[in-house]
N, C-alpha and C. Protein backbone atom coordinates (compact mmCIF):
# COMPACT_ATOMS: atom_id res chain seq x y z
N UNK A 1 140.23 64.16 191.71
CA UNK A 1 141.00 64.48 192.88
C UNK A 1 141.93 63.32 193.24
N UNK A 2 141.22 61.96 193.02
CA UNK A 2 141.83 60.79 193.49
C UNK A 2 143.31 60.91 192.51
N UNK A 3 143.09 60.96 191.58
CA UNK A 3 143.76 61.16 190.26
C UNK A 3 144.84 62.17 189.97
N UNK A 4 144.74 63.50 190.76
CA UNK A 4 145.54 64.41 191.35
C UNK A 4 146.32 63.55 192.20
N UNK A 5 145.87 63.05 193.45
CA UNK A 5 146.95 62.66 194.43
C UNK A 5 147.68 61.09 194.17
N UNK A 6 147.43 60.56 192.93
CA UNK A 6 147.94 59.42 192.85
C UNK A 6 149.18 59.88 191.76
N UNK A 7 148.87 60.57 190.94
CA UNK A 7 149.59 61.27 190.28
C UNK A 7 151.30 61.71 191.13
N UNK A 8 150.62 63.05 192.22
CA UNK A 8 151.41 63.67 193.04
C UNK A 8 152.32 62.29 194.03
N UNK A 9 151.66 60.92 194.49
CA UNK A 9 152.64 60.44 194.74
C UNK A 9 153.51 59.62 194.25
N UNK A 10 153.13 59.38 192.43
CA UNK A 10 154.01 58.83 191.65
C UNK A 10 154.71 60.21 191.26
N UNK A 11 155.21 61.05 191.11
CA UNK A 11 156.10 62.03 190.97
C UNK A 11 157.09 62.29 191.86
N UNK A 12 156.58 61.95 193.20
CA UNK A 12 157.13 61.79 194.83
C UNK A 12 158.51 61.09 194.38
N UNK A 13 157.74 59.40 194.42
CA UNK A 13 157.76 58.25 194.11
C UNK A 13 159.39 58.05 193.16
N UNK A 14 158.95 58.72 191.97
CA UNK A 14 160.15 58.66 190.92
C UNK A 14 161.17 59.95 191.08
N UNK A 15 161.11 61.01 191.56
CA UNK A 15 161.98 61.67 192.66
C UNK A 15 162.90 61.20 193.25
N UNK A 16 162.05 60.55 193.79
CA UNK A 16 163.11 59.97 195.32
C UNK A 16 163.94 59.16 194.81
N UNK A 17 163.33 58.01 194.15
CA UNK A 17 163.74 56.73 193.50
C UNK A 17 165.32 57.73 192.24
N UNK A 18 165.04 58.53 191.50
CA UNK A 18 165.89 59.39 190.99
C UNK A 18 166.99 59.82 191.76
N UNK A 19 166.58 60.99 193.02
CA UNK A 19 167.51 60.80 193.77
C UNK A 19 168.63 59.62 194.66
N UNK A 20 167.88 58.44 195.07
CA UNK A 20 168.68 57.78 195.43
C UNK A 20 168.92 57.12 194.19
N UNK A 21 169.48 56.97 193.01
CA UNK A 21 169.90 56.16 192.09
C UNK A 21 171.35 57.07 191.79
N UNK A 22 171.09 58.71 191.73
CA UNK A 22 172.00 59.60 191.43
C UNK A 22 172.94 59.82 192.75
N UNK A 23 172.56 59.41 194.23
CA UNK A 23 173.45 59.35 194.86
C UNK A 23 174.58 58.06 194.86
N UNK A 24 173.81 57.09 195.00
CA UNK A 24 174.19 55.45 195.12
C UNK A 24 175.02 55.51 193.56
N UNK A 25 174.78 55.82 192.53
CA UNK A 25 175.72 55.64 191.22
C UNK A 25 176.97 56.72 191.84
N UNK A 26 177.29 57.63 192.15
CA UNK A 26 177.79 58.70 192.08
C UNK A 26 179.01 58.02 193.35
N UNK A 27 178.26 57.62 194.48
CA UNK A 27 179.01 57.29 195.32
C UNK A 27 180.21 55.69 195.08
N UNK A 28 179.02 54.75 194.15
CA UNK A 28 179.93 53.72 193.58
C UNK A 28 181.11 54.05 192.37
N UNK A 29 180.67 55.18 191.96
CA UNK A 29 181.67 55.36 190.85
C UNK A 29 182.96 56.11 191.33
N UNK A 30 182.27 56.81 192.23
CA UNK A 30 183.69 57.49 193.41
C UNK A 30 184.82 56.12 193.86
N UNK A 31 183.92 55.05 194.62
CA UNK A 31 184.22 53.96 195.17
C UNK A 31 185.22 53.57 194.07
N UNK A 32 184.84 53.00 192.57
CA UNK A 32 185.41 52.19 191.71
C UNK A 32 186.46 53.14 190.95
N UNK A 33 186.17 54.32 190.61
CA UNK A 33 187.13 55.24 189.70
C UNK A 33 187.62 56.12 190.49
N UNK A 34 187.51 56.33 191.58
CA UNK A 34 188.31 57.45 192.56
C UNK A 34 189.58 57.22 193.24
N UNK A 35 189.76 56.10 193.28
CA UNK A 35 190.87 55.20 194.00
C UNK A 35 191.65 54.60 193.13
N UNK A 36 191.35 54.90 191.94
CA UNK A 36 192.77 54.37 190.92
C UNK A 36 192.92 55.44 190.64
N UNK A 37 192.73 56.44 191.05
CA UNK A 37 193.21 58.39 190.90
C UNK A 37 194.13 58.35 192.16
N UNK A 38 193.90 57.79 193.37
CA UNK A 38 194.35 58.28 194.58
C UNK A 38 195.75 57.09 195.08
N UNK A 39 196.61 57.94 195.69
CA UNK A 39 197.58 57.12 196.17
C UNK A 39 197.82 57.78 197.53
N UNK A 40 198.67 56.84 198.14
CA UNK A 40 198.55 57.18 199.55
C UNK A 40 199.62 58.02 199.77
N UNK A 41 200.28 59.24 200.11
CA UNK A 41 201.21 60.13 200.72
C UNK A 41 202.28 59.44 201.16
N UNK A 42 203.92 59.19 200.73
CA UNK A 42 204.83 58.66 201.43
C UNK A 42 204.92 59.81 202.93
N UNK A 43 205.66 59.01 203.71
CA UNK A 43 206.46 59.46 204.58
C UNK A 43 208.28 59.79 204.03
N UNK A 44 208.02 61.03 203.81
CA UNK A 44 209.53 61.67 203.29
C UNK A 44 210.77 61.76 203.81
N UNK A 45 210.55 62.17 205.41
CA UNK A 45 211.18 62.77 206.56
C UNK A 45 212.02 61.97 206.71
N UNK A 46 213.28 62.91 206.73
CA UNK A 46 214.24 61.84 207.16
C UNK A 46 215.21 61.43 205.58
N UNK A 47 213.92 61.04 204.18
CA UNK A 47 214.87 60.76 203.46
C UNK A 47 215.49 61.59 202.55
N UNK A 48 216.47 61.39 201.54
CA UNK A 48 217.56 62.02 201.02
C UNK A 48 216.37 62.24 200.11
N UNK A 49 216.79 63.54 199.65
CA UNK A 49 215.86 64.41 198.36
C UNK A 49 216.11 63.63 197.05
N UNK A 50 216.94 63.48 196.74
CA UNK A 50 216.80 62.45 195.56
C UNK A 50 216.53 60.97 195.57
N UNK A 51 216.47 60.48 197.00
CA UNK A 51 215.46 59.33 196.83
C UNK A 51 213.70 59.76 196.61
N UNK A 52 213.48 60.49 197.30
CA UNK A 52 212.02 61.03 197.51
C UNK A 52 211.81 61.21 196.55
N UNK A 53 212.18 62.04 195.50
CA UNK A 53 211.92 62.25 194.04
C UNK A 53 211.88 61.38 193.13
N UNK A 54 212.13 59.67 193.74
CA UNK A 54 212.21 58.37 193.17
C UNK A 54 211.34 58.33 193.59
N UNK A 55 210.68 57.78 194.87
CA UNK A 55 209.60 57.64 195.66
C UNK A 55 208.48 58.06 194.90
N UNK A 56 208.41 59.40 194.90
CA UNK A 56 206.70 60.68 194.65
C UNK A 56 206.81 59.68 192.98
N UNK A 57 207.85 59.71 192.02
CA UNK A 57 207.47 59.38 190.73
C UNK A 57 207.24 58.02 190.26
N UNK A 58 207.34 57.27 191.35
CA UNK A 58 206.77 55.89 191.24
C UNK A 58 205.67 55.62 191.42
N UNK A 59 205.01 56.69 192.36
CA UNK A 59 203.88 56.88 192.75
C UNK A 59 202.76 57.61 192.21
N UNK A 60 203.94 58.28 191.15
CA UNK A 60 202.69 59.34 189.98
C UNK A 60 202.90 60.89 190.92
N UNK A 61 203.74 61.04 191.81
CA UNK A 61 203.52 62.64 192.78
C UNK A 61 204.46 63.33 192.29
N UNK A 62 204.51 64.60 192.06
CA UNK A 62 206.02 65.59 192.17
C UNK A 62 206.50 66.29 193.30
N UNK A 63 207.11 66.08 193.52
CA UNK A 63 207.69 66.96 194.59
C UNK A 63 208.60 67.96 194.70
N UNK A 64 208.45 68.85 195.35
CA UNK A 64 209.12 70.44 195.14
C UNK A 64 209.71 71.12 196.55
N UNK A 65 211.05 71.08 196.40
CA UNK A 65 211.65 72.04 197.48
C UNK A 65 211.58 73.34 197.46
N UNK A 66 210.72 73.29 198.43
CA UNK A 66 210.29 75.22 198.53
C UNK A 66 211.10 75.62 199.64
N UNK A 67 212.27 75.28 200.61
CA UNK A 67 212.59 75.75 201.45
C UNK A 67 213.78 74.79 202.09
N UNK A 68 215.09 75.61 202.35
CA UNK A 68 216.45 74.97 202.49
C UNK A 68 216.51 75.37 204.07
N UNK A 69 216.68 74.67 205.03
CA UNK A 69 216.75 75.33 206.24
C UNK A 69 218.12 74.68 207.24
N UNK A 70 218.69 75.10 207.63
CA UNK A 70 220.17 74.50 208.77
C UNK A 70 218.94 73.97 210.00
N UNK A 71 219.44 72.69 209.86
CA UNK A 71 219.44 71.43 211.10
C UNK A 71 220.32 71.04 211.44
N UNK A 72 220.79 70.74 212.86
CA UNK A 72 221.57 70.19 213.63
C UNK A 72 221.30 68.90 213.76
N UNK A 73 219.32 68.26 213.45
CA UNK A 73 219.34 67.05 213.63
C UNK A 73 219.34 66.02 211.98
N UNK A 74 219.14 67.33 210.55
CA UNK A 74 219.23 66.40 209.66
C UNK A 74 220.09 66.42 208.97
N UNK A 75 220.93 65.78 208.48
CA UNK A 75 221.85 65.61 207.61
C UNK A 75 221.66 66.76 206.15
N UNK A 76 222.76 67.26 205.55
CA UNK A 76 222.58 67.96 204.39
C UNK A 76 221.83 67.45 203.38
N UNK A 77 220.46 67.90 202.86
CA UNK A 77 220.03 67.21 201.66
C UNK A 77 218.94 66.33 202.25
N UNK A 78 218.69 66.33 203.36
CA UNK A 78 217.41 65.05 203.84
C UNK A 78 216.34 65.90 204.17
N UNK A 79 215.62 65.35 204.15
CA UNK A 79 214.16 66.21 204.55
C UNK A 79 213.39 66.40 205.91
N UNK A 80 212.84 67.23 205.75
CA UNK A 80 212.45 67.59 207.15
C UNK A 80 211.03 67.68 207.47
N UNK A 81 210.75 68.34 206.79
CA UNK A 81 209.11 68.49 206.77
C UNK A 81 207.90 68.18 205.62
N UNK A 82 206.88 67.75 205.23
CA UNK A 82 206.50 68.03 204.06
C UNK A 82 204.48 68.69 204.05
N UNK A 83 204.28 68.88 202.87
CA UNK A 83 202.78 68.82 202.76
C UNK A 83 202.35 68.82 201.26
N UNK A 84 201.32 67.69 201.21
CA UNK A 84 200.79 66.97 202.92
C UNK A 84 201.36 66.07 203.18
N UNK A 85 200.93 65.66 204.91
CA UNK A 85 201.33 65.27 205.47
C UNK A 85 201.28 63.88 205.12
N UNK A 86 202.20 62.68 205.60
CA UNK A 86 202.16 61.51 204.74
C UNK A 86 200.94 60.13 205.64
N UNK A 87 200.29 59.43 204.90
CA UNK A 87 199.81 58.54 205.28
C UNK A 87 198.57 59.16 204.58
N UNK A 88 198.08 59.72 204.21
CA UNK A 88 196.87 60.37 203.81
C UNK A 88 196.68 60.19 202.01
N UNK A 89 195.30 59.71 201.96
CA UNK A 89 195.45 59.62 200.69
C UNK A 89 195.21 60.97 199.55
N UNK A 90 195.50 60.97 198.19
CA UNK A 90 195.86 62.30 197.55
C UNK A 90 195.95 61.54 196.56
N UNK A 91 195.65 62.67 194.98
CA UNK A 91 195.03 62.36 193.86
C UNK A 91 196.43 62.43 193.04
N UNK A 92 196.60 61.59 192.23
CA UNK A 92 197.74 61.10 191.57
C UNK A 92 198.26 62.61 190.86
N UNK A 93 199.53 62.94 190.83
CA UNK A 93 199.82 63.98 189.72
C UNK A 93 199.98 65.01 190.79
N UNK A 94 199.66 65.32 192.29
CA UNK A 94 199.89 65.67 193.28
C UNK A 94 201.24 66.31 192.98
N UNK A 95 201.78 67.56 193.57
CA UNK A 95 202.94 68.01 194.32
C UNK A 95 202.74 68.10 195.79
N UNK A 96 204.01 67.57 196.27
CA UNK A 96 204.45 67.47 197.50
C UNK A 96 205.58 68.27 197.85
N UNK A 97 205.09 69.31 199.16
CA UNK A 97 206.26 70.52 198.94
C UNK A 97 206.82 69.97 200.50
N UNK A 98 208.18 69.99 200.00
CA UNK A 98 209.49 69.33 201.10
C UNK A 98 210.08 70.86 201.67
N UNK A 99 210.37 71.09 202.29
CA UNK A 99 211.76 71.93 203.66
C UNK A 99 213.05 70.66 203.54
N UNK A 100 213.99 70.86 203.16
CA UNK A 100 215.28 70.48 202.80
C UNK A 100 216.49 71.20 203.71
N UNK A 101 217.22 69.67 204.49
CA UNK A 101 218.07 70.25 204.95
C UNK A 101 219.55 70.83 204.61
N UNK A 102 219.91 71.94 204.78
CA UNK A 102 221.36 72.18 204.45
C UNK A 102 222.85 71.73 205.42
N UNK A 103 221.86 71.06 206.47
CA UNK A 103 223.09 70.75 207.44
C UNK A 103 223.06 71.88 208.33
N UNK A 104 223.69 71.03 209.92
CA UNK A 104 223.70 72.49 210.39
C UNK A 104 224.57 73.86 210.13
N UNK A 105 224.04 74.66 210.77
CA UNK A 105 224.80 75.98 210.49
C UNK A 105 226.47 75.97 211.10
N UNK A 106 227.26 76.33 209.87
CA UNK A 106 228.52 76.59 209.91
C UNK A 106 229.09 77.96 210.36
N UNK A 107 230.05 77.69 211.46
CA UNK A 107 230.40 78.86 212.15
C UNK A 107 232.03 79.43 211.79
N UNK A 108 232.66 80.03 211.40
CA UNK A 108 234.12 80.28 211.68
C UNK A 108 234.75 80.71 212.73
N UNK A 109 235.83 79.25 213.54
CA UNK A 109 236.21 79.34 214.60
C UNK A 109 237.08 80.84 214.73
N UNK A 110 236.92 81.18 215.49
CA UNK A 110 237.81 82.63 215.55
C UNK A 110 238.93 82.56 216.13
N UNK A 111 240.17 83.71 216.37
CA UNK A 111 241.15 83.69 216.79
C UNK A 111 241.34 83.77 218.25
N UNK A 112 242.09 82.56 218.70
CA UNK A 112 241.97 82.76 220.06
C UNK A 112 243.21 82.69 220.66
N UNK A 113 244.18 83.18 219.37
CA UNK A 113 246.28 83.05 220.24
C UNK A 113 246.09 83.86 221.25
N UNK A 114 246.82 83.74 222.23
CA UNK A 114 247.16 84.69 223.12
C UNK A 114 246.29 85.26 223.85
N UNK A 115 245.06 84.72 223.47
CA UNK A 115 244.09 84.79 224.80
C UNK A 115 243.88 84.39 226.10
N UNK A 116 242.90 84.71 227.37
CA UNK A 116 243.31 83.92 228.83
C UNK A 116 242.26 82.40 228.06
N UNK A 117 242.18 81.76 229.30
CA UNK A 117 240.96 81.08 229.25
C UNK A 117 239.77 81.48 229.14
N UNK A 118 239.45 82.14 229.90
CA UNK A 118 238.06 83.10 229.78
C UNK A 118 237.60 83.52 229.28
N UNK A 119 239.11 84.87 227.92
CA UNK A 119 238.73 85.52 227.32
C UNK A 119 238.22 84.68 225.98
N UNK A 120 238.95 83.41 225.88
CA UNK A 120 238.57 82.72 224.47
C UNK A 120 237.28 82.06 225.00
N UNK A 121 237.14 81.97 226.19
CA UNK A 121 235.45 80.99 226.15
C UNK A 121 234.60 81.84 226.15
N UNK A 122 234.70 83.31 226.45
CA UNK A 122 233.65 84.02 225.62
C UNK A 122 233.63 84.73 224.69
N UNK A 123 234.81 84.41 223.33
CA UNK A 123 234.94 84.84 222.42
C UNK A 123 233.94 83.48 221.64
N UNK A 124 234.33 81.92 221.79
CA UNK A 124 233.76 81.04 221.69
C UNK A 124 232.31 81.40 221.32
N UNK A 125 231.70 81.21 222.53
CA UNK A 125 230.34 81.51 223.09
C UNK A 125 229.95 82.18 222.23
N UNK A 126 230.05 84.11 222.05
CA UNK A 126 229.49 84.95 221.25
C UNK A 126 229.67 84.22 219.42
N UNK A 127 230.43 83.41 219.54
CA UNK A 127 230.41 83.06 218.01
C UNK A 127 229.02 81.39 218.16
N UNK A 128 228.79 81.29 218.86
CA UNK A 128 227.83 79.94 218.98
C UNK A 128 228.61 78.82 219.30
N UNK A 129 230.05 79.07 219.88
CA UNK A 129 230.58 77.81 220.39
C UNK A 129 231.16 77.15 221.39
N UNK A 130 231.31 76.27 221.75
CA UNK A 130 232.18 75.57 223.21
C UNK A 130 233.78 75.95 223.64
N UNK A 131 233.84 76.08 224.36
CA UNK A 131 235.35 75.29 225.04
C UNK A 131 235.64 74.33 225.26
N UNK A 132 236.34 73.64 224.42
CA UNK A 132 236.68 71.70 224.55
C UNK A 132 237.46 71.45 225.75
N UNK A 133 238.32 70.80 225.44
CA UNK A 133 239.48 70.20 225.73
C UNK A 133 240.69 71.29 226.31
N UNK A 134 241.76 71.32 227.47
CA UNK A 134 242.51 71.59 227.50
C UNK A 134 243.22 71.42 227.46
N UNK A 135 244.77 71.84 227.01
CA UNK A 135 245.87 70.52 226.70
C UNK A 135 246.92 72.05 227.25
N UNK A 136 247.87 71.42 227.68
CA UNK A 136 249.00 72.31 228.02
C UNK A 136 250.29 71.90 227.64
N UNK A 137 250.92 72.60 227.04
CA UNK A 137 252.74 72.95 226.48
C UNK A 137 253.40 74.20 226.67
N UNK A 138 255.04 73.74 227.24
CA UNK A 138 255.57 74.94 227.44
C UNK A 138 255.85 75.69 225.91
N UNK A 139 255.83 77.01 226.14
CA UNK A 139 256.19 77.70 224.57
C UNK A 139 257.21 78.76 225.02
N UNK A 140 257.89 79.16 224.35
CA UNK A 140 259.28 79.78 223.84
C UNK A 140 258.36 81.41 224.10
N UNK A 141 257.28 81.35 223.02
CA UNK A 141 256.71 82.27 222.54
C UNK A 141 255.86 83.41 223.50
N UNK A 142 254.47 82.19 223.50
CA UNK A 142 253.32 82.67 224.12
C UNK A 142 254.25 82.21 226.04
N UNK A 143 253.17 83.71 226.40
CA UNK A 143 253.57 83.41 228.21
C UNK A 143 252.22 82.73 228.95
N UNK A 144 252.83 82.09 230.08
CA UNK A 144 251.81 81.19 230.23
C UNK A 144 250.66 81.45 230.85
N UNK A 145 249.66 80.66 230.45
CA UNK A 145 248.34 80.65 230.91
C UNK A 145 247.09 81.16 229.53
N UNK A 146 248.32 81.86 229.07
CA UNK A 146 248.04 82.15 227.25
C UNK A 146 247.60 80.94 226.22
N UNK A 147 246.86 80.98 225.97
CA UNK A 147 246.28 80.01 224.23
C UNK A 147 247.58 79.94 223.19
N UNK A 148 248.00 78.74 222.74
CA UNK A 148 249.06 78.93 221.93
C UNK A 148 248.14 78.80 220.72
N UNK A 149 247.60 77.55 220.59
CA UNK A 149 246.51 77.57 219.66
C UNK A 149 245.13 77.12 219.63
N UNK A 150 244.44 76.75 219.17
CA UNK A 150 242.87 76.31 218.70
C UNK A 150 243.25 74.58 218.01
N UNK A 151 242.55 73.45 218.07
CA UNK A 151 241.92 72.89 217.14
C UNK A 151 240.79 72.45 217.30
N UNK A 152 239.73 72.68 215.60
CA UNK A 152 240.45 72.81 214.81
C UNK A 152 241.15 74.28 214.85
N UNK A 153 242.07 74.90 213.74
CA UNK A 153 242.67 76.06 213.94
C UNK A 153 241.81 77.11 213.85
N UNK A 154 242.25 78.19 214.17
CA UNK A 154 241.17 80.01 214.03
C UNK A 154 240.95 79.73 212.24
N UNK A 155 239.86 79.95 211.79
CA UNK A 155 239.01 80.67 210.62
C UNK A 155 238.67 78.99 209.83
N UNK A 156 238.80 77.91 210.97
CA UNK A 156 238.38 76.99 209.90
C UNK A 156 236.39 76.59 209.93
N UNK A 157 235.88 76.17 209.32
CA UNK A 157 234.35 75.99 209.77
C UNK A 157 234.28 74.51 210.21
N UNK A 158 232.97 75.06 211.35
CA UNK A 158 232.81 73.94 212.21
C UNK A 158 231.24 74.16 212.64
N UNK A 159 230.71 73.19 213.08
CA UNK A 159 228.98 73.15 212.74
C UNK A 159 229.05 74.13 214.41
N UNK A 160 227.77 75.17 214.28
CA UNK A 160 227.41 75.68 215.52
C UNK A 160 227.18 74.64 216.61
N UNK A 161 227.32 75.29 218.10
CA UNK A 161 227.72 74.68 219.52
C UNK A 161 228.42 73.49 219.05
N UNK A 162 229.28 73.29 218.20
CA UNK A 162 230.35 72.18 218.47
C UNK A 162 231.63 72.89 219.62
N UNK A 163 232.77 72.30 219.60
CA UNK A 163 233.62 72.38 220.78
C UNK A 163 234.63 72.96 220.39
N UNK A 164 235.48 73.65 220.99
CA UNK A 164 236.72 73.89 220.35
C UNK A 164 237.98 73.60 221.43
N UNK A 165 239.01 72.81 220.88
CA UNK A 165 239.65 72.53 221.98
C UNK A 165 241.10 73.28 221.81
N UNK A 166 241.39 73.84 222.95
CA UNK A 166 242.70 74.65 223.05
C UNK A 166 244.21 73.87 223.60
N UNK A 167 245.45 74.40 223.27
CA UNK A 167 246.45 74.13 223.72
C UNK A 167 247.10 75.81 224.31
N UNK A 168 247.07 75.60 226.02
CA UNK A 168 247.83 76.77 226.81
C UNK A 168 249.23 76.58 227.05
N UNK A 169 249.45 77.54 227.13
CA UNK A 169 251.18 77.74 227.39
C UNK A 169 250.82 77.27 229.01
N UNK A 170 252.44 76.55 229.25
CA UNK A 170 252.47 76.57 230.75
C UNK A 170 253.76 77.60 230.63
N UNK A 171 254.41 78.47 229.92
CA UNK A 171 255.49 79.50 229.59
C UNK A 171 256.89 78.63 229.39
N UNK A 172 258.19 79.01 229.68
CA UNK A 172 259.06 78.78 228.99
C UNK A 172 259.99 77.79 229.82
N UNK A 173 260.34 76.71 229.20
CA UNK A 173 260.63 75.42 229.81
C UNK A 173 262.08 76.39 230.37
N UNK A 174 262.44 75.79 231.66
CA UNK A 174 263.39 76.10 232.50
C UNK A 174 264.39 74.94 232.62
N UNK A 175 265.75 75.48 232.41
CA UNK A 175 266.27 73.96 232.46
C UNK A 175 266.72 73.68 233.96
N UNK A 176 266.96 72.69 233.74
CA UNK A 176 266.75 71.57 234.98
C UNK A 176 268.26 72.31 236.24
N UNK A 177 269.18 72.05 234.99
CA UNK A 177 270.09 72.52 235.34
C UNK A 177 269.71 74.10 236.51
N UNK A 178 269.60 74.79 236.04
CA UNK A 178 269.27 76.09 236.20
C UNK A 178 268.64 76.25 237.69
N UNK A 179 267.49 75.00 237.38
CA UNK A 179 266.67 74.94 238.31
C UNK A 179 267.08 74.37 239.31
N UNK A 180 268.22 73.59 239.50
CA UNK A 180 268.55 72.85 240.97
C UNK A 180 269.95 73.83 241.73
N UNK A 181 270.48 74.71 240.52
CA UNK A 181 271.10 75.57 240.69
C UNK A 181 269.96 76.55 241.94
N UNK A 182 269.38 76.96 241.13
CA UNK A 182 268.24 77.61 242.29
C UNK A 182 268.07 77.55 243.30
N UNK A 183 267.40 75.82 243.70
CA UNK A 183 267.22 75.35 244.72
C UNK A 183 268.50 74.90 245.67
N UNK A 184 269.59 75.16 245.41
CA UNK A 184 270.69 74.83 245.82
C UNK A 184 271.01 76.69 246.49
N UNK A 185 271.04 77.32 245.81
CA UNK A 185 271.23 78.77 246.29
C UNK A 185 269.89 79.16 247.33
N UNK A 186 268.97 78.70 247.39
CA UNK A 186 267.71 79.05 248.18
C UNK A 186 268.31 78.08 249.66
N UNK A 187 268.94 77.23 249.61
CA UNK A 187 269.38 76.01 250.45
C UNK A 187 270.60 76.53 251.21
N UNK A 188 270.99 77.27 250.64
CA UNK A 188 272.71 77.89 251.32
C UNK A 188 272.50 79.03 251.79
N UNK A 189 271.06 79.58 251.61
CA UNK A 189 271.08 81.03 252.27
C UNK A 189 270.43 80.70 253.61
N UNK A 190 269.54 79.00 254.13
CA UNK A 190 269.48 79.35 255.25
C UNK A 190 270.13 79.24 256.15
């Protein structure tokens, strides 16, 4: 019986001793050979896609644009998002999937001759854009209060909610002459 249980706790004994040898090796070899597998995740954001693709392959990573999206805040071609996320460590040979910007979205300014003010700032508007600047010249042509033109001009592209600035007719220059003639006849009739 004695012989039974001395038995049963050398079997215990070399168990255990087994188990912790197969954890403790397993965990040092993780420690020593797991980390010349692993590199740490750049931070992408922000940079130009063909630097990043310098970056990931210096590092042993590939990286893959799965998705082109219009930003207003990133430049065409820079990156925006990635996964995973960077600072985190990850096993060499890794792909890293980027969102790539195309720049923001391009609008075509529309025609706004001969429009009021109003009517071109909500022709503007429905296209995604501003009313700039006003500038005024007499015209031959357009009557006044009318849009002579746009810059930049109608159908050129310009990034959404940018501005568009107009030049209005004040209508058709009067000559001077003419005009004191006027005021000279308005003067004799009282």
């Amino acid at each position: 019986m004695n012989s039974i249980k001395a038995l049963g706790k050398i079997v215990v004994i070399l168990f255990l001793l087994f188990l912790f040898a197969f954890i403790g090796v397993n965990i040092i070899m993780k420690l020593i050979v797991g980390h010349r597998n692993e590199v740490m995740v750049p931070n992408l954001i922000g940079m130009d896609f063909d630097v990043a693709v310098k970056t990931c392959k210096d590092l042993k990573l590939y990286i893959e644009g799965i998705e082109n999206i219009n930003s207003d805040e990133f430049e065409k071609g820079k990156i925006i998002s990635q996964d995973p996320h960077p600072d985190i460590r990850t096993k060499r040979f890794r792909t890293i999937k980027v969102a790539v910007s195309e720049g923001p979205e391009m609008i075509r300014i529309p025609f706004l001759e001969n429009l009021t003010i109003t009517e071109a700032k909500l022709r503007l508007e429905n296209a995604g854009l501003y009313l700039g600047e006003k500038k005024y010249r007499y015209s031959e042509e357009v009557e006044k209060d009318r849009i002579i033109y746009s810059q930049p001009t109608a159908d050129a592209l310009i990034a959404r909610r940018s501005t568009v600035d107009v030049v209005v007719s004040l209508g058709q220059l009067s000559n001077s002459s003419s005009q004191s003639d006027k005021w000279k006849n308005l003067l004799d009739q009282e």
